[in-house]
PDB file of N, CA and C in Angstrom:
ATOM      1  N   UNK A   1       9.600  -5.867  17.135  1.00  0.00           N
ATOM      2  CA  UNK A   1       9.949  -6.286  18.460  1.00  0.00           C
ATOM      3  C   UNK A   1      10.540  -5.102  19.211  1.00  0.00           C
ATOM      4  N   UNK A   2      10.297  -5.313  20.349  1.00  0.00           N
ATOM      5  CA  UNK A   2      10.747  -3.653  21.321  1.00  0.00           C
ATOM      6  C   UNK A   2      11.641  -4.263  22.490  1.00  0.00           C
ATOM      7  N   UNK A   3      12.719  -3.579  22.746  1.00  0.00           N
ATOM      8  CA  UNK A   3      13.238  -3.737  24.184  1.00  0.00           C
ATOM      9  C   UNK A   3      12.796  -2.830  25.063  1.00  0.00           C
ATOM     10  N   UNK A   4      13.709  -2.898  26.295  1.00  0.00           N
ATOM     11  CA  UNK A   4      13.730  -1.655  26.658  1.00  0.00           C
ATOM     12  C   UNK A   4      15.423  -1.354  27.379  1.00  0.00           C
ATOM     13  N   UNK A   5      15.594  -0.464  26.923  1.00  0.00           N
ATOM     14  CA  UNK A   5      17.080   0.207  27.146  1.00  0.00           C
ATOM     15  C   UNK A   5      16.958   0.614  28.636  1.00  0.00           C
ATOM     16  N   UNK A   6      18.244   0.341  28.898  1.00  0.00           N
ATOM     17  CA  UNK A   6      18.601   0.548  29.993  1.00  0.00           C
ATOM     18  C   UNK A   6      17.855   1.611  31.547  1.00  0.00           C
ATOM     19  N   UNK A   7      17.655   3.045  30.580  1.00  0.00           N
ATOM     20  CA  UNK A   7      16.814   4.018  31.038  1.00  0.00           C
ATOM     21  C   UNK A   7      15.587   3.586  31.021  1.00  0.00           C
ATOM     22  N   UNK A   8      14.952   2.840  30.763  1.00  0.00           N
ATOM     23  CA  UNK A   8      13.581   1.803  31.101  1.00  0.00           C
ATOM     24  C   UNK A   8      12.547   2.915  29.325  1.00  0.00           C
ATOM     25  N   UNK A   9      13.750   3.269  28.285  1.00  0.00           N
ATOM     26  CA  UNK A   9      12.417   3.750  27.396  1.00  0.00           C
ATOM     27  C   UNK A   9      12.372   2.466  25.986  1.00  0.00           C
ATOM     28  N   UNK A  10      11.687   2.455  25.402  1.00  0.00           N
ATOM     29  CA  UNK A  10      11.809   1.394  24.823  1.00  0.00           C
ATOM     30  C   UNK A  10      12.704   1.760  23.289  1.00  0.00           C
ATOM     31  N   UNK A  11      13.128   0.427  22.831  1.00  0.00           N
ATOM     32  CA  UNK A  11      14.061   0.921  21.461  1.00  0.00           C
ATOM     33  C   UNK A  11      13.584  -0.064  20.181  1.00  0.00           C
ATOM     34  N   UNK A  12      13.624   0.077  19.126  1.00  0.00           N
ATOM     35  CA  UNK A  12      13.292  -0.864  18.194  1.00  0.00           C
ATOM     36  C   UNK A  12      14.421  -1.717  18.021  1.00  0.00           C
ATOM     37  N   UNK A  13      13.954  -2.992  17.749  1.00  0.00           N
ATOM     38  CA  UNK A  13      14.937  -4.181  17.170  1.00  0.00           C
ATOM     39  C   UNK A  13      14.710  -4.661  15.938  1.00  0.00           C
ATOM     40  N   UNK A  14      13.867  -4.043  15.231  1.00  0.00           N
ATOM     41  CA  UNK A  14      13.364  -4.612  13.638  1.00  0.00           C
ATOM     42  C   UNK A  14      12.390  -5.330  13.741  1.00  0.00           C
ATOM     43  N   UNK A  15      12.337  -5.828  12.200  1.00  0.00           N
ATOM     44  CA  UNK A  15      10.725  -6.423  11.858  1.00  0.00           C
ATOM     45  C   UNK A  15      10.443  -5.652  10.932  1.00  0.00           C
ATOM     46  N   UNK A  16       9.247  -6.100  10.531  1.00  0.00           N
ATOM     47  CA  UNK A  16       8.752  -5.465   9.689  1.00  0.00           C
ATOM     48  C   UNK A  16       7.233  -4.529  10.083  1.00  0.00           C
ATOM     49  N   UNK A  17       6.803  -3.310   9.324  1.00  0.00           N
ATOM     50  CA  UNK A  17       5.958  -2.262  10.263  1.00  0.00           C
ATOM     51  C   UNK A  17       4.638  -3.219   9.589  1.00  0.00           C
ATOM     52  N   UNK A  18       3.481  -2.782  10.194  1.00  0.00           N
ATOM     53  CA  UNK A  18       2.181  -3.308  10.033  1.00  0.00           C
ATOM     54  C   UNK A  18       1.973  -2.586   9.383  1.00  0.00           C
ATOM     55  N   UNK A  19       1.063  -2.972   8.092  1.00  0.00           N
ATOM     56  CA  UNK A  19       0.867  -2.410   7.061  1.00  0.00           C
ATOM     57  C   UNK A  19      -0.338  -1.011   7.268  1.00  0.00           C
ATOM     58  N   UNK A  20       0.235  -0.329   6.725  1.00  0.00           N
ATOM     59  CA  UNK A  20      -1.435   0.795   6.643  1.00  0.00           C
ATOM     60  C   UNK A  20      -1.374   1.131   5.278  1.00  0.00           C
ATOM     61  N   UNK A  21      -3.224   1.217   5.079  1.00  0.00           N
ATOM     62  CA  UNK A  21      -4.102   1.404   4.238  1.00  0.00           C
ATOM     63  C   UNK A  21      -4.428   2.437   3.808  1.00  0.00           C
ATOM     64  N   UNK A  22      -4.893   3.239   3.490  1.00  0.00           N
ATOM     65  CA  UNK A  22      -5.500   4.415   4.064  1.00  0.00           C
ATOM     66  C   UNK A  22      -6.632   4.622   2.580  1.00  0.00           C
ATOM     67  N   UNK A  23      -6.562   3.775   1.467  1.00  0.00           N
ATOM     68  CA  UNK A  23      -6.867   4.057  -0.022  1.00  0.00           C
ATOM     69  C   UNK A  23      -8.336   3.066   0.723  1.00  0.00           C
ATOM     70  N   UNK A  24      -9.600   3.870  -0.003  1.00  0.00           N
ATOM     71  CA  UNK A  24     -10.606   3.040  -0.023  1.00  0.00           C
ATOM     72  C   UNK A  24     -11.356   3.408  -1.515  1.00  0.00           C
ATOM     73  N   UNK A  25     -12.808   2.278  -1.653  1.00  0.00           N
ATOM     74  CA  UNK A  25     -13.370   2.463  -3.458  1.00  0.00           C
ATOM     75  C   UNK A  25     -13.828   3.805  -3.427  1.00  0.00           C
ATOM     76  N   UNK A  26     -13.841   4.635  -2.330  1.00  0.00           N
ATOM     77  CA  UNK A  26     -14.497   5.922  -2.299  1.00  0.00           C
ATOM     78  C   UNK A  26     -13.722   6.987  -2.931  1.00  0.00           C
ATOM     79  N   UNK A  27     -12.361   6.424  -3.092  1.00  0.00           N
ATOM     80  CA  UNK A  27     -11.312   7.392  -3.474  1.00  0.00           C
ATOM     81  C   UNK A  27     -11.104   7.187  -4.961  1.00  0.00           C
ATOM     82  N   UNK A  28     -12.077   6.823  -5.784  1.00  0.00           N
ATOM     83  CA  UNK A  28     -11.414   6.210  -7.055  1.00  0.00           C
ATOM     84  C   UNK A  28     -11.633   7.744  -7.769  1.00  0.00           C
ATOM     85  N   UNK A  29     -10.777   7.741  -8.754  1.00  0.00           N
ATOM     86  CA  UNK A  29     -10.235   9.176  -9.356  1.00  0.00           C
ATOM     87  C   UNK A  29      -9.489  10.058  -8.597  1.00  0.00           C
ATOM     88  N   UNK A  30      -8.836   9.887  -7.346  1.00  0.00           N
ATOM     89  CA  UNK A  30      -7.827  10.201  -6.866  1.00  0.00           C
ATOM     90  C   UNK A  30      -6.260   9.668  -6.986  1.00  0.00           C
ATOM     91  N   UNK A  31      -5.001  10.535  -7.156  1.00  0.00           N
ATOM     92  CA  UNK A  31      -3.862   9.938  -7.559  1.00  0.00           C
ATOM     93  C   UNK A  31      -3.523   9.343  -5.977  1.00  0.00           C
ATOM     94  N   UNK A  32      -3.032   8.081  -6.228  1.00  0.00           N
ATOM     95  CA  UNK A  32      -3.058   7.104  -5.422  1.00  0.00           C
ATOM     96  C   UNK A  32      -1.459   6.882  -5.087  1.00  0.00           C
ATOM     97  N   UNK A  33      -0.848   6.280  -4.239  1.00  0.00           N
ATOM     98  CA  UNK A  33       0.124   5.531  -4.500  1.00  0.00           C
ATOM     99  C   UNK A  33       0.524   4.457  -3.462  1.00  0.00           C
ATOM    100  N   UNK A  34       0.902   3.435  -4.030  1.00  0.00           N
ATOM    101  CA  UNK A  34       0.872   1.363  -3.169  1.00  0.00           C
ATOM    102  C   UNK A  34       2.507   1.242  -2.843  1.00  0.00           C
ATOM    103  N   UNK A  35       2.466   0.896  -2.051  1.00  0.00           N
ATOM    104  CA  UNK A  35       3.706  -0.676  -2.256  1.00  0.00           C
ATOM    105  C   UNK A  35       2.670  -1.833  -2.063  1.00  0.00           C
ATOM    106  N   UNK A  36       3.477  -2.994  -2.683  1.00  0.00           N
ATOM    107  CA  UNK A  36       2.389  -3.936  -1.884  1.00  0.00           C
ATOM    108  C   UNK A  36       3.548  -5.172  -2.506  1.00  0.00           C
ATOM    109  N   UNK A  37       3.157  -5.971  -1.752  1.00  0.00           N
ATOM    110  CA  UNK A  37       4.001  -7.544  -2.236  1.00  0.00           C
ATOM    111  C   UNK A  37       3.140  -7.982  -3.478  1.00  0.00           C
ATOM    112  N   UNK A  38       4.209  -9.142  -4.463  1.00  0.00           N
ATOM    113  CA  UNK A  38       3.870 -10.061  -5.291  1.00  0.00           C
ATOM    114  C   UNK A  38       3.608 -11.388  -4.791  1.00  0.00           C
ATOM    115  N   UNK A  39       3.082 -12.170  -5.279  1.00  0.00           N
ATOM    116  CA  UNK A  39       2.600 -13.430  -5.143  1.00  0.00           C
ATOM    117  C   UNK A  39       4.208 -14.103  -5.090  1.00  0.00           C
ATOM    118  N   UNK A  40       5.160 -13.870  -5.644  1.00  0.00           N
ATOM    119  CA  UNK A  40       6.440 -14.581  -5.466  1.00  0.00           C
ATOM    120  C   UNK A  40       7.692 -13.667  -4.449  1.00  0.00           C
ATOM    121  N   UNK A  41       7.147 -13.026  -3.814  1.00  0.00           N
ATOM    122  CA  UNK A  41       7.495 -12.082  -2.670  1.00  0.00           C
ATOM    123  C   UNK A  41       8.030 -11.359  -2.750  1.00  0.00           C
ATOM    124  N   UNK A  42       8.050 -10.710  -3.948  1.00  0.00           N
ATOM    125  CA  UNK A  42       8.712  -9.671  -4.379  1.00  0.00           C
ATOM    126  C   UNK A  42       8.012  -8.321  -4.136  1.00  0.00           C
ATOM    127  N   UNK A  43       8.427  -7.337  -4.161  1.00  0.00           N
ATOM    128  CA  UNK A  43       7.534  -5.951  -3.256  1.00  0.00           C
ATOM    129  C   UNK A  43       7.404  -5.166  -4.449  1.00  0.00           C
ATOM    130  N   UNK A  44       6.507  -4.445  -5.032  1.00  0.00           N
ATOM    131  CA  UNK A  44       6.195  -3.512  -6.000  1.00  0.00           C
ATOM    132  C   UNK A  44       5.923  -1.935  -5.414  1.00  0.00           C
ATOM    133  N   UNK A  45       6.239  -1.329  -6.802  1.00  0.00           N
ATOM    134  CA  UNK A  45       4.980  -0.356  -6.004  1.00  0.00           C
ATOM    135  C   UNK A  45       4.334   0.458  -7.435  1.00  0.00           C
ATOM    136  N   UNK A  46       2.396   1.421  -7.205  1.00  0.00           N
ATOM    137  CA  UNK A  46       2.202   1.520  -7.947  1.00  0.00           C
ATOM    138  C   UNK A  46       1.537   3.202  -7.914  1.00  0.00           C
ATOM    139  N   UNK A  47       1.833   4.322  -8.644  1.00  0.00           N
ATOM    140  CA  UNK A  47       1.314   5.626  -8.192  1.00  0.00           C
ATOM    141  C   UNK A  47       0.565   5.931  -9.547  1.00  0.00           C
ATOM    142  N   UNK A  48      -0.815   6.426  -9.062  1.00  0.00           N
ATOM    143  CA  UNK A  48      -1.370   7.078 -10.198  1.00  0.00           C
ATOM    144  C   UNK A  48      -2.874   7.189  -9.836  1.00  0.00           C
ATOM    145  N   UNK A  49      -3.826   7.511 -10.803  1.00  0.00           N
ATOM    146  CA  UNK A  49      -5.137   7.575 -10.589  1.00  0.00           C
ATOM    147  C   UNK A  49      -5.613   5.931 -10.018  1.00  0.00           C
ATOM    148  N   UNK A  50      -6.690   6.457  -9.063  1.00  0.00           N
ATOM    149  CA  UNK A  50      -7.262   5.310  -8.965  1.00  0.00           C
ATOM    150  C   UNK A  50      -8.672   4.951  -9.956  1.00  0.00           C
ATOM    151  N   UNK A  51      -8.336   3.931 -10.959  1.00  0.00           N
ATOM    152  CA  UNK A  51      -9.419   4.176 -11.816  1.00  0.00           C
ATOM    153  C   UNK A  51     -10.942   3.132 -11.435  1.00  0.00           C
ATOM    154  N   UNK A  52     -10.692   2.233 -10.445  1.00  0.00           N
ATOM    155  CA  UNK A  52     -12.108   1.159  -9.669  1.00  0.00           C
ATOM    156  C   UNK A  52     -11.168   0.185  -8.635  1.00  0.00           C
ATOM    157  N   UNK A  53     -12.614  -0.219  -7.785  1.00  0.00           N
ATOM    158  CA  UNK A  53     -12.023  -1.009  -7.236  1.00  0.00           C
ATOM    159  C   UNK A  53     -12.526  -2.098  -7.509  1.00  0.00           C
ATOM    160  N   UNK A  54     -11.846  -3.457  -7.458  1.00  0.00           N
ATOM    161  CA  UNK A  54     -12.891  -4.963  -7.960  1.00  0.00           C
ATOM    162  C   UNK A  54     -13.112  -5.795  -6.601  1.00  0.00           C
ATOM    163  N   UNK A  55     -14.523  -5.315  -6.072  1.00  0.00           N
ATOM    164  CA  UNK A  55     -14.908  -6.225  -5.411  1.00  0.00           C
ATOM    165  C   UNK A  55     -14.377  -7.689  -5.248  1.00  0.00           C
ATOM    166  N   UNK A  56     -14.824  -8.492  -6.299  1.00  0.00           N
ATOM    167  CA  UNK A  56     -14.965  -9.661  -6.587  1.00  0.00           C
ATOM    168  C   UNK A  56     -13.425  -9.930  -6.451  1.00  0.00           C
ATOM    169  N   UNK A  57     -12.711  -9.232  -6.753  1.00  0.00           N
ATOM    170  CA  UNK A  57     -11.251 -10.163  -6.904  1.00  0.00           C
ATOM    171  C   UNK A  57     -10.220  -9.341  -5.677  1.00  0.00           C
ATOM    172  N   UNK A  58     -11.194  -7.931  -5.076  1.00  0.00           N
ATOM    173  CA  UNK A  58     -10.148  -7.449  -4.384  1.00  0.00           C
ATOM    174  C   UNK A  58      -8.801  -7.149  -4.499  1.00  0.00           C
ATOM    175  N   UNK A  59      -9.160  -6.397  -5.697  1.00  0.00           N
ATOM    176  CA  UNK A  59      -8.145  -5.321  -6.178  1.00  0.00           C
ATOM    177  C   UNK A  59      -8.299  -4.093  -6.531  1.00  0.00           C
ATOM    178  N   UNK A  60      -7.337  -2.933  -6.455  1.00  0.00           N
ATOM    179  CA  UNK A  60      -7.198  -1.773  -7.092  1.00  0.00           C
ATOM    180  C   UNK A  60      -6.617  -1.473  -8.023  1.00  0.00           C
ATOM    181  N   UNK A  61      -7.390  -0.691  -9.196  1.00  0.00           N
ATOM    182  CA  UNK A  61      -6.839  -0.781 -10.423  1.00  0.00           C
ATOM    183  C   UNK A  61      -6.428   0.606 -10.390  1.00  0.00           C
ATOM    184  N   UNK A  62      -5.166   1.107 -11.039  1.00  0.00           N
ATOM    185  CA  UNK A  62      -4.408   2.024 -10.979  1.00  0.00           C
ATOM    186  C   UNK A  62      -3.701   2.561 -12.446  1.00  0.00           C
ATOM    187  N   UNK A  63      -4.613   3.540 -12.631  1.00  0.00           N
ATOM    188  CA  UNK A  63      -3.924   4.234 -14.251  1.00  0.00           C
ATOM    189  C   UNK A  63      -2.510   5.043 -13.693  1.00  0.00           C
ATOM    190  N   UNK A  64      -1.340   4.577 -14.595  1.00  0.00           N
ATOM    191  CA  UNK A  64       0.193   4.909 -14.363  1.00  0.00           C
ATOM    192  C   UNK A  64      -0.112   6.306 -15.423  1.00  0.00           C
ATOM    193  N   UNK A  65       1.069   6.938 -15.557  1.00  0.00           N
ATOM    194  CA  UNK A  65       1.225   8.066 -15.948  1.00  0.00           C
ATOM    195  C   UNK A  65       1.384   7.596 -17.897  1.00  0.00           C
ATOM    196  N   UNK A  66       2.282   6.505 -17.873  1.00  0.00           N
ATOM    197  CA  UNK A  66       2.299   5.880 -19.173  1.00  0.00           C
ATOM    198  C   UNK A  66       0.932   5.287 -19.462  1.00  0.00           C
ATOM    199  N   UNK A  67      -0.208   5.525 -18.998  1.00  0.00           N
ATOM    200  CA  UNK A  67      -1.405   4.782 -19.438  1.00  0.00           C
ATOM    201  C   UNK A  67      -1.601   3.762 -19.080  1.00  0.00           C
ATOM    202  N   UNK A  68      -0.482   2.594 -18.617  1.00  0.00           N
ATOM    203  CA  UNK A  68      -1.210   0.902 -18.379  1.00  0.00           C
ATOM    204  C   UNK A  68      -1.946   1.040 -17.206  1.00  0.00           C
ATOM    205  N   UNK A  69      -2.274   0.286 -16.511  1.00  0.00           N
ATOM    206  CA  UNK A  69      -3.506  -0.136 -15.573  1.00  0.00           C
ATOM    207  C   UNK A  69      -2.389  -1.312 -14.875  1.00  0.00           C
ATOM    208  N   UNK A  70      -2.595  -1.116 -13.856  1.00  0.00           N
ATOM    209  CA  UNK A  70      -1.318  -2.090 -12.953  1.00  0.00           C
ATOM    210  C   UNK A  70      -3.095  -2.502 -11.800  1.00  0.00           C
ATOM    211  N   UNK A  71      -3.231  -4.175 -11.592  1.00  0.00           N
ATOM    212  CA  UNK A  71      -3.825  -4.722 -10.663  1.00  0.00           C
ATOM    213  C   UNK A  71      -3.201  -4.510  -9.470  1.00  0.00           C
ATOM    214  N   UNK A  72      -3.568  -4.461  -8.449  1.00  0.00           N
ATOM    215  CA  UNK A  72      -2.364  -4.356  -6.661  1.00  0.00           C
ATOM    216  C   UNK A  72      -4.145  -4.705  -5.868  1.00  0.00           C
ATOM    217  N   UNK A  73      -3.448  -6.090  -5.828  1.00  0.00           N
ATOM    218  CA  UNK A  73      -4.270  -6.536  -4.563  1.00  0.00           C
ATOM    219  C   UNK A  73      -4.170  -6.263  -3.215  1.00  0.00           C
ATOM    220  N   UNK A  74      -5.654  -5.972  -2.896  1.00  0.00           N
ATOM    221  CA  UNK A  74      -5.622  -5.143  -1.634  1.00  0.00           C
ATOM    222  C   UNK A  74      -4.935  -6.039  -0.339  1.00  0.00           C
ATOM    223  N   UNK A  75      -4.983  -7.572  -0.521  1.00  0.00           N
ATOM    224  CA  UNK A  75      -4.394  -8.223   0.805  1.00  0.00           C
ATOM    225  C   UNK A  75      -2.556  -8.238   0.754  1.00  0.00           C
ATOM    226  N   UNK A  76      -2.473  -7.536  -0.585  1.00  0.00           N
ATOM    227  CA  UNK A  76      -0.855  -7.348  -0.496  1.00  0.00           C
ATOM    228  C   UNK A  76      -0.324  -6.064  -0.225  1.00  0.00           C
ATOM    229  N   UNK A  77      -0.914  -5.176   0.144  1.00  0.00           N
ATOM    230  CA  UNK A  77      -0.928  -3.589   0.213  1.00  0.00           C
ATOM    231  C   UNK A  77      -0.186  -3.372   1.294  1.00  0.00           C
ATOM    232  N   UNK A  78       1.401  -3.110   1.505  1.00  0.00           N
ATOM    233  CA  UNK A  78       2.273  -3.163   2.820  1.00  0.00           C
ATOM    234  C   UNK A  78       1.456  -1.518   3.406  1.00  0.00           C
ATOM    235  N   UNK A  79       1.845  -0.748   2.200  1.00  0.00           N
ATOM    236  CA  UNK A  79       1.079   0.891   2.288  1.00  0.00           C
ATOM    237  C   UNK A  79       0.512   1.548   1.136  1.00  0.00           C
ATOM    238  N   UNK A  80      -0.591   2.371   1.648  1.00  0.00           N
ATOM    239  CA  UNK A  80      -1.402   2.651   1.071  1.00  0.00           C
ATOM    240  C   UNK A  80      -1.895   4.423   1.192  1.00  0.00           C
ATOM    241  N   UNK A  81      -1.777   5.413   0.168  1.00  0.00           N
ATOM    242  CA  UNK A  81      -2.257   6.630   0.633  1.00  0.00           C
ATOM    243  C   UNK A  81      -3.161   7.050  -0.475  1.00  0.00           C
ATOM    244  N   UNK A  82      -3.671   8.053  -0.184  1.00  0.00           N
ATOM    245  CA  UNK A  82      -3.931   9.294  -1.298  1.00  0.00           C
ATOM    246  C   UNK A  82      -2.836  10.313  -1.434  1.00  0.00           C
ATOM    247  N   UNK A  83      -2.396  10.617  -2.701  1.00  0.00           N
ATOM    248  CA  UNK A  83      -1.821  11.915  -2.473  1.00  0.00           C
ATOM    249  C   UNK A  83      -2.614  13.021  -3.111  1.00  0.00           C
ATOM    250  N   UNK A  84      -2.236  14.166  -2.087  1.00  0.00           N
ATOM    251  CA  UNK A  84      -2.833  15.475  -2.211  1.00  0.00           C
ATOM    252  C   UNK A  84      -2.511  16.128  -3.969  1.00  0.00           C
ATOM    253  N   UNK A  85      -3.484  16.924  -4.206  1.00  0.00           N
ATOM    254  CA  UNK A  85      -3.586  17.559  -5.863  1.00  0.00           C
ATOM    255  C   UNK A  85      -3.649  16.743  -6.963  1.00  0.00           C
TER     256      UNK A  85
END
């Protein structure tokens, strides 16, 4: 939500930011890194290779540095990048 201050420029009042994406299936084998919400609204987050993406269930699967594979569904993805190297 935006006001505008006195001097007529505008100021933030909070909320929450609109999510950006920026990770697509084109990027898979690139180190990745998510926040994204849980199904019980809890916020995660997940950095590592991107090892596929699943169509069908619309998710990104993500090899961690410890080896597991963390699911992060793409309609929960608050943000989303590649990181460089």
């Amino acid at each position: 939500m935006f006001g505008l201050r006195p001097d007529g420029g505008a100021r933030y009042r909070g909320g929450m930011q609109r999510a950006r994406n920026t990770v697509t299936a084109a990027d898979v084998g690139k180190r990745v890194s998510f926040q994204y919400e849980l199904p019980n609204g809890f916020v995660s987050e997940a950095v590592g290779r991107l090892e596929a993406f699943d169509d069908q269930a619309n998710t990104y699967l993500v090899r961690r540095k410890d080896g597991t594979v963390t699911r992060v569904p793409a309609l929960g993805v608050r943000f989303g990048k590649v990181i460089p190297g």
